[in-house]
Protein backbone atom coordinates (compact mmCIF):
# COMPACT_ATOMS: atom_id res chain seq x y z
CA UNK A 1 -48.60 -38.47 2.56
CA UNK A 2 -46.20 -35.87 0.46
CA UNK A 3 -47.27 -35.54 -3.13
CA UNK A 4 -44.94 -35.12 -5.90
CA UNK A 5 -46.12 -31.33 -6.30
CA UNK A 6 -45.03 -30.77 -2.35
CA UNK A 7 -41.22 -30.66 -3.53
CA UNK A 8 -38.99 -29.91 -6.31
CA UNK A 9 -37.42 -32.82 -8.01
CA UNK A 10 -33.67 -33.63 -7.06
CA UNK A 11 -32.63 -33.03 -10.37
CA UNK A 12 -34.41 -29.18 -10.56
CA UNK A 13 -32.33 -28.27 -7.40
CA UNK A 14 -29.51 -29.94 -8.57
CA UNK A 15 -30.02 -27.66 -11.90
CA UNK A 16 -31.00 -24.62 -10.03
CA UNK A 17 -27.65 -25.02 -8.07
CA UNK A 18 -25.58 -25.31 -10.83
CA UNK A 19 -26.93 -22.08 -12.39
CA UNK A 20 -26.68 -20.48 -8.94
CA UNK A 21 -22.91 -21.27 -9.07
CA UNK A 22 -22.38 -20.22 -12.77
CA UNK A 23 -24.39 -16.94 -11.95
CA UNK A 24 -21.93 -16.68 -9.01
CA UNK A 25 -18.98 -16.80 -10.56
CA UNK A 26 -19.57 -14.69 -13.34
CA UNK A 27 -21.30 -11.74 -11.12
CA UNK A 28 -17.19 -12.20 -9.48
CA UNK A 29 -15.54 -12.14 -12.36
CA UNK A 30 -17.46 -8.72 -13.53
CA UNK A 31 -16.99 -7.44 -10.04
CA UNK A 32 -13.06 -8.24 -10.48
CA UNK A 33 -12.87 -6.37 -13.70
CA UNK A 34 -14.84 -3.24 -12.75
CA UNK A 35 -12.66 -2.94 -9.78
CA UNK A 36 -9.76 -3.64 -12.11
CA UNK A 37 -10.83 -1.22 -14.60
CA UNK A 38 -10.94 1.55 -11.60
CA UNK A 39 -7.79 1.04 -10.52
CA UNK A 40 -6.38 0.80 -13.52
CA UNK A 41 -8.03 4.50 -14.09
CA UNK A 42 -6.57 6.09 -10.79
CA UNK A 43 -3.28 4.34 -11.83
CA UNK A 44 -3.31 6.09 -15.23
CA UNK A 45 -3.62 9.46 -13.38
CA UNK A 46 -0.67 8.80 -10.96
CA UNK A 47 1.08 8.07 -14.26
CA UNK A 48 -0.17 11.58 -16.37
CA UNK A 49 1.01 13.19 -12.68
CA UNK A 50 4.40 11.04 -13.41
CA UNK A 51 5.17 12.97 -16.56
CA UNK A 52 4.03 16.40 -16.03
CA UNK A 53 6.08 16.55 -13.18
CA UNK A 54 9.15 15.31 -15.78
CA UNK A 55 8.20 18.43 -18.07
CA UNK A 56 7.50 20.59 -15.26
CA UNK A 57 11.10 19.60 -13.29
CA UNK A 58 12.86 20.01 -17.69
CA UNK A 59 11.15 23.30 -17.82
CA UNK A 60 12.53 24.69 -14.39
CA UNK A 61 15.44 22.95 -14.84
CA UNK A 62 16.52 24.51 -17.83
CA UNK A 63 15.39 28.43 -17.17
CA UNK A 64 16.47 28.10 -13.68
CA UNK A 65 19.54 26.78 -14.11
CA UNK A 66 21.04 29.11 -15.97
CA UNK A 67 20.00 32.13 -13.20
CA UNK A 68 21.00 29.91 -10.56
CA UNK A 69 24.24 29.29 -12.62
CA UNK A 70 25.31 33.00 -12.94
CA UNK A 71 24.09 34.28 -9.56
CA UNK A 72 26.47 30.98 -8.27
CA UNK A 73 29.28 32.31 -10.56
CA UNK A 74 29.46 35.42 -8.75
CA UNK A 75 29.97 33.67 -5.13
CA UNK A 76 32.32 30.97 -6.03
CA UNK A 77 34.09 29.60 -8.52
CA UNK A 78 32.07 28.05 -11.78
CA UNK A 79 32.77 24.70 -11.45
CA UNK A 80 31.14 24.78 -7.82
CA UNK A 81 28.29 26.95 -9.04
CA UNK A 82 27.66 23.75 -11.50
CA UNK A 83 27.99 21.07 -8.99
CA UNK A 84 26.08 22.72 -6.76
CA UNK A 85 22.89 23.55 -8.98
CA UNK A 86 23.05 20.09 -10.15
CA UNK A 87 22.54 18.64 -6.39
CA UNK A 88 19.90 20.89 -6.01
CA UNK A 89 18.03 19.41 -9.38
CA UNK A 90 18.51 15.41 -8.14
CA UNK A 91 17.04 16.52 -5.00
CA UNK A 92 13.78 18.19 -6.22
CA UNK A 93 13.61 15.06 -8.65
CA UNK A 94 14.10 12.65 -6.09
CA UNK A 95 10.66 14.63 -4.10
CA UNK A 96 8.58 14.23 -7.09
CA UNK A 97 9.79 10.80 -7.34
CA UNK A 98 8.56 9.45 -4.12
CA UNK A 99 5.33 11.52 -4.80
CA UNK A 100 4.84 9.77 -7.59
CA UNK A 101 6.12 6.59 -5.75
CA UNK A 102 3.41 6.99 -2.92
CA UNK A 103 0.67 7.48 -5.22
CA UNK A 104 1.18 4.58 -7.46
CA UNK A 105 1.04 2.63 -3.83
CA UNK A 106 -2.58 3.76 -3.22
CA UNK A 107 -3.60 2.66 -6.21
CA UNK A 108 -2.44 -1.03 -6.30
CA UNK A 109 -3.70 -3.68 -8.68
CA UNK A 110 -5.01 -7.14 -6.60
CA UNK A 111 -3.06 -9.89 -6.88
CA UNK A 112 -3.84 -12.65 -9.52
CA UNK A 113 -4.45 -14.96 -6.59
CA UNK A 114 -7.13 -12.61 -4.78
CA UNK A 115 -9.95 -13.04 -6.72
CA UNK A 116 -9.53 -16.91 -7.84
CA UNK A 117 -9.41 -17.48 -4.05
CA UNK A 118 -13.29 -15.36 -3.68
CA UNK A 119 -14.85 -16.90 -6.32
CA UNK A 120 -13.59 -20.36 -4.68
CA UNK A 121 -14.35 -19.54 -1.24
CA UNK A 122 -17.94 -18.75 -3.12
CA UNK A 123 -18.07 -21.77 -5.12
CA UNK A 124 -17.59 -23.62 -2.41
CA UNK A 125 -20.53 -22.36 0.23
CA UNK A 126 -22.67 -22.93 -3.21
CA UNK A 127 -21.84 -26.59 -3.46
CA UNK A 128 -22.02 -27.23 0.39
CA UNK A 129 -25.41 -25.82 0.22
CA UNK A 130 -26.50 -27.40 -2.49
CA UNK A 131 -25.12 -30.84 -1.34
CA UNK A 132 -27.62 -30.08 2.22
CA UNK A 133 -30.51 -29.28 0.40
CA UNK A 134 -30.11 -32.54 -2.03
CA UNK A 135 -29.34 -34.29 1.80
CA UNK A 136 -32.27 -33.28 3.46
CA UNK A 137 -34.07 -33.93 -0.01
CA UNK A 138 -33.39 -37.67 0.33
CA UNK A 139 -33.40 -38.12 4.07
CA UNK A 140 -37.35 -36.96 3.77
CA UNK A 141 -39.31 -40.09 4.31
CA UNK A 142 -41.90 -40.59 0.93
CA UNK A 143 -45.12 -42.58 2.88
């Protein structure tokens, strides 16, 4: 015969469940934001990377140019020397660009839907479990 003492009351492992699934979700939700928070961080340098390259291509752009400009003058005429130097600047832009472009891809914030679907794929092994237990808890024969 099975005393009272033997075995938790349905409603404690009902309770302890519940808390088990609240405990759950909130350890996701923190887990979703540090990882946000990190990304967000490498995403921030990408960006800092992003505009020194701007200053860096305005800087060489502007006491470049002007070399580039009169050493051009001397080969052809100036209105190719102009065209020409300003090619040259759209493609160096373009590089830094798709540098920029590449990191930012690393770095990628998870979709809205990514961690919703965890925590319910989580949730639901919780309840499952908890729905066994509360099974096996009444399918035990009291005599």
């Amino acid at each position: 015969m099975t005393t009272p003492t033997d075995r938790p009351p349905l409603s404690a492992v009902i309770a302890r469940a519940i808390t088990a699934i609240v405990d759950l979700a909130k350890a996701e939700i923190a887990a979703y934001k540090n990882s946000l928070v990190v990304k967000l961080k490498e995403s921030a340098i990408a960006i800092g990377l992003f505009a020194a390259a701007g200053v860096l291509v305005l800087l060489t752009a502007v006491y470049l140019s002007v070399a580039a400009y009169q050493g051009l003058c001397l080969a052809m005429p100036a209105w190719l020397a102009g065209l020409v130097l300003a090619a040259a600047m759209a493609v160096i832009a373009a590089a830094l660009g798709a540098i920029g472009a590449s990191l930012m891809k690393r770095h990628q914030v998870p979709s809205a839907g990514e961690v919703p679907a965890k925590i319910k794929d989580s949730l639901a092994d919780s309840i499952s479990q908890a729905q066994q237990t509360a099974s096996a808890h009444e399918e035990t024969p009291e005599a």
